[in-house]
Protein backbone atom coordinates (compact mmCIF):
# COMPACT_ATOMS: atom_id res chain seq x y z
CA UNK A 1 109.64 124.36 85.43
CA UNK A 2 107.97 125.97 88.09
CA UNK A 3 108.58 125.57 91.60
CA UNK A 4 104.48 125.51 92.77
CA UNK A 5 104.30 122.06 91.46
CA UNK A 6 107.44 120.87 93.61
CA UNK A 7 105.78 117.80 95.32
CA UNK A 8 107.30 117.75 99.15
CA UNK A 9 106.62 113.88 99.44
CA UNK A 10 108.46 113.14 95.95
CA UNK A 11 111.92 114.42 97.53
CA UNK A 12 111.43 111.83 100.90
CA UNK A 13 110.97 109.03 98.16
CA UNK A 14 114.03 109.93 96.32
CA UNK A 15 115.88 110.53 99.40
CA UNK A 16 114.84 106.88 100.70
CA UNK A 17 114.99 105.42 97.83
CA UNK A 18 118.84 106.01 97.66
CA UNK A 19 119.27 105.51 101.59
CA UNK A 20 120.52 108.95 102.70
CA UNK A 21 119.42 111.29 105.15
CA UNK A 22 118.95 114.62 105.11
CA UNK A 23 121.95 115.81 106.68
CA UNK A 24 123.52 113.36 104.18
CA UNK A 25 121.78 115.15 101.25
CA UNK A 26 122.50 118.10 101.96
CA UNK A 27 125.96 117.67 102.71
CA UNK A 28 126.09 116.40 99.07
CA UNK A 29 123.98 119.46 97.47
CA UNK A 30 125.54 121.79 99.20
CA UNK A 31 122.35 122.62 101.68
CA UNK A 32 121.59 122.99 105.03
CA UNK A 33 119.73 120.01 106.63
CA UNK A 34 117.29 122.31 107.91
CA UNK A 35 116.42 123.38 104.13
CA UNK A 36 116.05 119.86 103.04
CA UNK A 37 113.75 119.54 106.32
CA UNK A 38 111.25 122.46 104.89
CA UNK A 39 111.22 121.02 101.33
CA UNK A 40 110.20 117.52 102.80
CA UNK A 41 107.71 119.36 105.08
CA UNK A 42 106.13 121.89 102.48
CA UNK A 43 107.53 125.04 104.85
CA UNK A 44 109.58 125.92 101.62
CA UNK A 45 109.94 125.00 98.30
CA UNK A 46 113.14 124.79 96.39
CA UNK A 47 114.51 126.88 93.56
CA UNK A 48 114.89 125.02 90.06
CA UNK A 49 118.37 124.90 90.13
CA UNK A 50 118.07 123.02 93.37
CA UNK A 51 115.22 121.05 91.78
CA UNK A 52 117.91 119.96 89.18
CA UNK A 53 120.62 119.14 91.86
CA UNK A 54 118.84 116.80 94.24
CA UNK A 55 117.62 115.55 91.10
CA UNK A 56 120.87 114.71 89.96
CA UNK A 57 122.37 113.25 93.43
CA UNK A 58 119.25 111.30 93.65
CA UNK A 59 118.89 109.75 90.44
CA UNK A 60 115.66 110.75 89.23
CA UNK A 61 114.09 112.73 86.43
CA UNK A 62 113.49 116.28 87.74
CA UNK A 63 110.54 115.76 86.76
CA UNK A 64 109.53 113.18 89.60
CA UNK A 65 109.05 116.29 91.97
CA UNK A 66 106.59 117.44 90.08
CA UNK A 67 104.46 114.26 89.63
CA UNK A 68 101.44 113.94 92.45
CA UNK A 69 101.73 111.48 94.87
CA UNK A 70 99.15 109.06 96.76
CA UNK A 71 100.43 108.52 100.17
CA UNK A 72 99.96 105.65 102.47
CA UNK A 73 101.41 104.28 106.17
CA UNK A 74 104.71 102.43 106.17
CA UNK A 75 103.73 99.14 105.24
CA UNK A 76 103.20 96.13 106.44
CA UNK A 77 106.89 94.67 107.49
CA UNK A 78 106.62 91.02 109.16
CA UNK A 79 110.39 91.83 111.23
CA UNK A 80 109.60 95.42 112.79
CA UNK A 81 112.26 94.51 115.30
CA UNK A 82 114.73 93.02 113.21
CA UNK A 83 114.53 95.12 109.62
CA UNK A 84 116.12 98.65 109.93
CA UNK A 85 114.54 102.00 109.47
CA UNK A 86 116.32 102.46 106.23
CA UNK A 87 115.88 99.34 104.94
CA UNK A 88 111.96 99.67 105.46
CA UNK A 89 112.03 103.34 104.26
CA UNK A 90 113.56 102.19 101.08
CA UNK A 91 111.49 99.00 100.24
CA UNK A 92 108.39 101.61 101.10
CA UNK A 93 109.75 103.87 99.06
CA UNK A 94 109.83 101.35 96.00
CA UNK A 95 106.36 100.03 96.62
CA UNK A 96 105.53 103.46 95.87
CA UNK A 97 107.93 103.61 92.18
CA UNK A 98 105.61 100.37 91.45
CA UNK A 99 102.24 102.10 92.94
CA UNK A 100 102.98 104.63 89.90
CA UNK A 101 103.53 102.05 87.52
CA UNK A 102 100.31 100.81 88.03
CA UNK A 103 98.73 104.52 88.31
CA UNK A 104 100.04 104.88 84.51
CA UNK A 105 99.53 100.90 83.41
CA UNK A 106 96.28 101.94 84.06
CA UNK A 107 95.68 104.76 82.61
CA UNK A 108 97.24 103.30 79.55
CA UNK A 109 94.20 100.58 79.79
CA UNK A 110 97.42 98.01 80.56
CA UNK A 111 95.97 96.99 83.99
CA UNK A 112 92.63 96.77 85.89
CA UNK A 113 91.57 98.69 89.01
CA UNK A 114 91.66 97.25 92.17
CA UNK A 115 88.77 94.89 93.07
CA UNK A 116 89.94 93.45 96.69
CA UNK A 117 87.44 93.67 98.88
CA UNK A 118 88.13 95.24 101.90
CA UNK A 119 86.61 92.77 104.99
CA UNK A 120 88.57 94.76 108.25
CA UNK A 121 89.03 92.45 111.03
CA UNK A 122 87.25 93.12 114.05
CA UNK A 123 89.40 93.59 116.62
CA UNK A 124 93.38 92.28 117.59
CA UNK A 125 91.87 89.37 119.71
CA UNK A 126 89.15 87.85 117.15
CA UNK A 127 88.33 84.03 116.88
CA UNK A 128 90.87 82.48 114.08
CA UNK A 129 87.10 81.62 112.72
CA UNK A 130 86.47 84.92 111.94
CA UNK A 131 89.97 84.90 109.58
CA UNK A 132 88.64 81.36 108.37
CA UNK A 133 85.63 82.92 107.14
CA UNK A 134 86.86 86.20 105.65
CA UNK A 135 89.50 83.85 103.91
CA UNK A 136 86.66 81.82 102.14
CA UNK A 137 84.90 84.93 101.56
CA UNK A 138 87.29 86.15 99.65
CA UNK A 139 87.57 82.94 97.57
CA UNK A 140 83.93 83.03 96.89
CA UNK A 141 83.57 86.38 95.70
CA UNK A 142 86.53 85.63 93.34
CA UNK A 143 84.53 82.82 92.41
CA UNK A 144 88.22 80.22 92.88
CA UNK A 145 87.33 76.38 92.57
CA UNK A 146 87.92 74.14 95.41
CA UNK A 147 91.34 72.91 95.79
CA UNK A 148 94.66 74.56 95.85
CA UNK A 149 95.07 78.24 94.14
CA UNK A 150 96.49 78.03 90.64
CA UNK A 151 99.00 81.08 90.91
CA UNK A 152 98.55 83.31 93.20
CA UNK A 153 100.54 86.11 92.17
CA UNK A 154 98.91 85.51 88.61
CA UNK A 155 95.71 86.07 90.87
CA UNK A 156 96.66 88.88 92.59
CA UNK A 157 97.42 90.69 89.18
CA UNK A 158 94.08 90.07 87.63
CA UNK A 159 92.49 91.44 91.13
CA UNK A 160 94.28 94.62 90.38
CA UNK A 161 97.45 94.01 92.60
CA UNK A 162 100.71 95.19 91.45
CA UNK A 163 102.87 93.04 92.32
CA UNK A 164 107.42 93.01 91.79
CA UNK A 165 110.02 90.87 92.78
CA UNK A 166 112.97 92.88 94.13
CA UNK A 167 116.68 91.62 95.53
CA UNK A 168 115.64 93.82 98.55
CA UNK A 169 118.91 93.49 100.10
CA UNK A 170 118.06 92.62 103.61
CA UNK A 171 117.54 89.54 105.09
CA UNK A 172 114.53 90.27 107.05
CA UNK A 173 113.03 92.19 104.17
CA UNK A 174 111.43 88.89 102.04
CA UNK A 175 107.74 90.46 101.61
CA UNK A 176 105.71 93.18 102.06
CA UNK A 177 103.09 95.65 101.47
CA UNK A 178 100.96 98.98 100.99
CA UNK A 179 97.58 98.71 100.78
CA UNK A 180 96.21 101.46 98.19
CA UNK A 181 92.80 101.49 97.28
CA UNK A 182 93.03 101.76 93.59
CA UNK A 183 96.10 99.22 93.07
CA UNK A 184 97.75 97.86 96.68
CA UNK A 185 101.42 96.90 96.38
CA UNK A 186 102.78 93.65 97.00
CA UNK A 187 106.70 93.47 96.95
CA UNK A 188 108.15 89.69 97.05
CA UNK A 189 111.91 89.86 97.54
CA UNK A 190 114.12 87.67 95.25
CA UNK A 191 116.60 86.86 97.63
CA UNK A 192 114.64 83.42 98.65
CA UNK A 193 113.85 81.22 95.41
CA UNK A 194 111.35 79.27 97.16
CA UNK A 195 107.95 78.68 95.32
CA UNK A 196 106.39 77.58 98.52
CA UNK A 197 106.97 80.26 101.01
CA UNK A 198 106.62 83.02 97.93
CA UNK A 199 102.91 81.43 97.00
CA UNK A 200 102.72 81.85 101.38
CA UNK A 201 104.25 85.32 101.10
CA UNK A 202 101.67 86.43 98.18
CA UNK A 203 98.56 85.43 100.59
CA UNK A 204 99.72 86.69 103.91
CA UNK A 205 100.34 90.36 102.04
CA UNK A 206 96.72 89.83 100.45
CA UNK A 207 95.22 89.56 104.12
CA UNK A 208 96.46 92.62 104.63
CA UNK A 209 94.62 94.57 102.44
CA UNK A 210 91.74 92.63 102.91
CA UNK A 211 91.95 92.56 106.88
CA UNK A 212 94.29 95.73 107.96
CA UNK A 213 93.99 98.27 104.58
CA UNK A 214 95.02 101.88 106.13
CA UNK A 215 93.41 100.95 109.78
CA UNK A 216 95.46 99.04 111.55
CA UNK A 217 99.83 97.85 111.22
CA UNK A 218 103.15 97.69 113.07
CA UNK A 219 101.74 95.10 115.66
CA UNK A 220 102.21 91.25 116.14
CA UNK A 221 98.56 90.72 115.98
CA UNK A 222 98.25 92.03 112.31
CA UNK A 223 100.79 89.50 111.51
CA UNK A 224 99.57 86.67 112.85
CA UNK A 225 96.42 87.24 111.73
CA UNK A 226 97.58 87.32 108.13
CA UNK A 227 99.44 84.14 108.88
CA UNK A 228 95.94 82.67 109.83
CA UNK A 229 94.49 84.23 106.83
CA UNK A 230 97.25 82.82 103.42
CA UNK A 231 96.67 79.59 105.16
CA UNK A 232 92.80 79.62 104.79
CA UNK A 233 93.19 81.10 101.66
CA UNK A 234 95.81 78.25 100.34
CA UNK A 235 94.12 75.20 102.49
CA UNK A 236 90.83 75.71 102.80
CA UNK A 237 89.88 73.74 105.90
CA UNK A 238 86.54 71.80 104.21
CA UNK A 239 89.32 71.09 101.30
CA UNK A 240 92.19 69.72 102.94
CA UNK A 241 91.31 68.63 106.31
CA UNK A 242 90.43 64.96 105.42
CA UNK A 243 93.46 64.52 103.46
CA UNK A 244 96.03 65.82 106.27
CA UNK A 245 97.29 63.11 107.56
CA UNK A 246 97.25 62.05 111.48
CA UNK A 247 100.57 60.93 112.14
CA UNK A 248 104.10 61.93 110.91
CA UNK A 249 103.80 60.01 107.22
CA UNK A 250 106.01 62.31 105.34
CA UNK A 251 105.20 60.62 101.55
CA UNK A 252 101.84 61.43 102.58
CA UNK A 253 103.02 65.24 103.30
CA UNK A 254 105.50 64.98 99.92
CA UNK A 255 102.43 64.93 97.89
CA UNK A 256 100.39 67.25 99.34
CA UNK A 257 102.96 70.11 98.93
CA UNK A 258 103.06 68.59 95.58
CA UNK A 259 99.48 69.10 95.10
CA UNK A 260 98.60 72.48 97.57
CA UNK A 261 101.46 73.62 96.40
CA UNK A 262 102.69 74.79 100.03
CA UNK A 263 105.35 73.63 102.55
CA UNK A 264 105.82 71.15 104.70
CA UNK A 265 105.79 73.74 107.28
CA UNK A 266 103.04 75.36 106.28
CA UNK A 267 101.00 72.31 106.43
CA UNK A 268 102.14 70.81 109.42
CA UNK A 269 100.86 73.60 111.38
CA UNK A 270 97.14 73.56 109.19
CA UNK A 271 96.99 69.69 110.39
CA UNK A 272 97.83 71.08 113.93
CA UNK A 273 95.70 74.19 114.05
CA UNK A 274 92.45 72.05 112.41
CA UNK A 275 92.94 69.76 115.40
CA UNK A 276 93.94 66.89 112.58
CA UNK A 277 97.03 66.33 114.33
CA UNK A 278 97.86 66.37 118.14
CA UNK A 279 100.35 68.69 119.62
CA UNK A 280 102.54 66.31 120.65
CA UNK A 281 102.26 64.44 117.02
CA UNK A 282 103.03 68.10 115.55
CA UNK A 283 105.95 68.83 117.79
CA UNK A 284 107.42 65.21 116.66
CA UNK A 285 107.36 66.18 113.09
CA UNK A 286 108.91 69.97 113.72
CA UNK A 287 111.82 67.57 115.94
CA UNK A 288 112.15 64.97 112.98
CA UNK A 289 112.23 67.92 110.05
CA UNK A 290 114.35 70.09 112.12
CA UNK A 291 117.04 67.23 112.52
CA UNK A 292 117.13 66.17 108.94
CA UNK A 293 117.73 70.09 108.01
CA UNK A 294 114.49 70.94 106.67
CA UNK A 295 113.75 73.68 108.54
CA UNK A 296 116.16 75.50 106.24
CA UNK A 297 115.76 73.52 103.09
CA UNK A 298 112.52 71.36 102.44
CA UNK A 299 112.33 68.29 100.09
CA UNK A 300 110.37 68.04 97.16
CA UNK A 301 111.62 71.21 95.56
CA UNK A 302 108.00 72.97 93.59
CA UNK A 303 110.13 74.92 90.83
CA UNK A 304 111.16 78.72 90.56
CA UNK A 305 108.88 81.31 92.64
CA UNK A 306 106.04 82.78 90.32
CA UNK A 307 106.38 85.54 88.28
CA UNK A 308 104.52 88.70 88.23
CA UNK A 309 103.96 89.98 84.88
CA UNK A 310 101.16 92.60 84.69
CA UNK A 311 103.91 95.41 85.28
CA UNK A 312 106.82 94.06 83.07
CA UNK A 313 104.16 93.99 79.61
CA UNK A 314 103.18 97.54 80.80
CA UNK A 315 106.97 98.18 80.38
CA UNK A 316 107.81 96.12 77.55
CA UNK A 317 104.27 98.51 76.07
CA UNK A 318 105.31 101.84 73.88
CA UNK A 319 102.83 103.45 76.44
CA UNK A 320 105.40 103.08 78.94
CA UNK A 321 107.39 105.93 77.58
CA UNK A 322 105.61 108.89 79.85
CA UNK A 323 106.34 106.53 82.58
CA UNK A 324 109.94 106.17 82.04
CA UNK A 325 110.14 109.98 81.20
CA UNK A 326 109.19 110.75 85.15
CA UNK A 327 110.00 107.22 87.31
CA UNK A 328 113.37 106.53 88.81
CA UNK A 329 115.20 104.59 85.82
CA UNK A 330 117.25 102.11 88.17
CA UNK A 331 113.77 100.75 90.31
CA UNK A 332 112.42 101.04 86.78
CA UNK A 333 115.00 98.76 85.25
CA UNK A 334 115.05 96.93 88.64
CA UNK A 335 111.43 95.62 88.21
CA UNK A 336 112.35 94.85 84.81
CA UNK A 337 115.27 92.95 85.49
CA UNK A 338 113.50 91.16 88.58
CA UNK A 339 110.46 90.19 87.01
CA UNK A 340 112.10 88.34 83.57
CA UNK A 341 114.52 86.69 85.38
């Protein structure tokens, strides 16, 4: 195969993707750092016989090098602080493994093109009416009823979205996302079976695209902003605000998780920040919830997280073959696993 087609941003994917770093690489292939340095950077390209060898240490098809590559910033990660370098590299590095999933799903007429409109936010400091708005927007041009979303990964998907569930090994790693134009990437870890705060998860990574795209990430605004935005999208305020209730009633609150299909947390605060509930009313309810142990697990369990399927019957497809042929086999089998279970 012929070196000219050696694609320098494949080998940072497979190198992330498996968590080592360059010096680590190339202690194992028997390179100098600096050479894996100039194949990342395009200053050199390798021969193919050390083409095959970082494709064996790495785990990928030697032909993944020589597949093109769409490249985007490093994601949207709610815990900058808290998740490590490596663990972001190598959840951005799968978001990319499922980015070319879709590429190929799609040309194999297994998935639809992106349609999420792209609304940016004006500014860090806007008016939580501006998210409001966009929010609604965006249900209106995907003409959604009133009420509480259906599925919202199930919506995502038919928007274009790929979406995967991953066991992203990291605690502070439970959602995130790149926003490509022809098919952004939503990952929702696995490590947190809660329906609630995946449906949450789902819409906050939406908002991104929608809000941030390829402008604007890596600052607290962006994700409080999306916060702002899954709950408009989830509660719409002329929807739920007369049936919030006032005071702490918590069967009142049991069956509208039931219904919205949200937490208790999550609507707690959209009775605060509609003005529905006072402050001081809201702060009781965090004190009662907190001392009952529902901060860590809520009552009135909603089932198992939903599933994202658009991918998996692209895989479970005979079309999937070229796919396979060039794609990391253990993210590959990964998603699969993930998404049936």
């Amino acid at each position: 195969m012929s070196t000219q087609a050696f694609e320098r941003t494949r080998l940072r994917t497979a190198r992330e993707l498996a968590g080592l770093t360059q010096a680590q690489l190339a202690r194992e292939a028997g390179l100098t750092p600096a050479a894996i340095s100039q194949f990342e950077s395009g200053a050199a390209r390798p021969s193919p016989e050390s083409v095959s060898t970082l494709a064996e240490i790495l785990a990928v098809p030697p032909a993944f090098f020589h597949e093109t590559m769409t490249e985007s910033h490093e994601g949207f990660f709610r815990s900058l602080r808290r998740t490590s370098v490596v663990d972001r590299r190598r959840a951005r590095a799968i978001a990319h493994v499922a980015h070319d999933l879709a590429v190929r799903a799609s040309a194999a007429q297994r998935f639809c093109a992106s349609d999420v409109p792209v609304i940016p936010v004006s500014g860090l400091d806007v008016p939580a009416a501006e998210i409001e708005q966009t929010a609604a927007r965006v249900r209106s041009l995907w003409e959604l009823p009133s009420g509480p979303v259906g599925n919202v990964v199930e919506l995502l998907e038919a928007h274009g979205v790929a979406v995967i569930r991953l066991p992203l090994g990291s605690t502070d790693v439970d959602a995130f996302s790149l926003p490509f134009a022809d098919h952004p990437v939503v990952v929702l870890g696995t490590d947190k079976d809660d329906r609630a705060r995946s449906r949450f998860d789902a819409a906050h990574e939406l908002a991104h695209v929608v809000l941030h795209g390829e402008q604007i990430w890596g600052v607290k605004e962006v994700e409080t902003q999306a916060h702002q935005f899954a709950a408009a999208f989830l509660m719409p305020a002329e929807d739920i605000y007369d049936q919030l209730p006032t005071t702490v009633e918590w069967p009142t609150l049991f069956e509208l998780k039931r219904r919205w299909q949200v937490s208790l947390a999550a609507l707690l605060m959209r009775a605060r920040t509609l003005g529905r509930m006072s402050e001081s009313t809201y702060l009781t309810a965090i004190k009662a919830a907190s001392a009952r142990g529902w901060r860590r697990v809520e009552p009135v369990p909603l089932g198992r997280p939903e599933q994202p399927v658009g991918l998996l019957r692209y895989l479970a497809s005979p079309e999937s073959g070229a796919a396979r042929a060039v794609l990391p086999p253990r993210i590959v089998e990964s998603i699969e696993v993930a998404s049936a279970a």
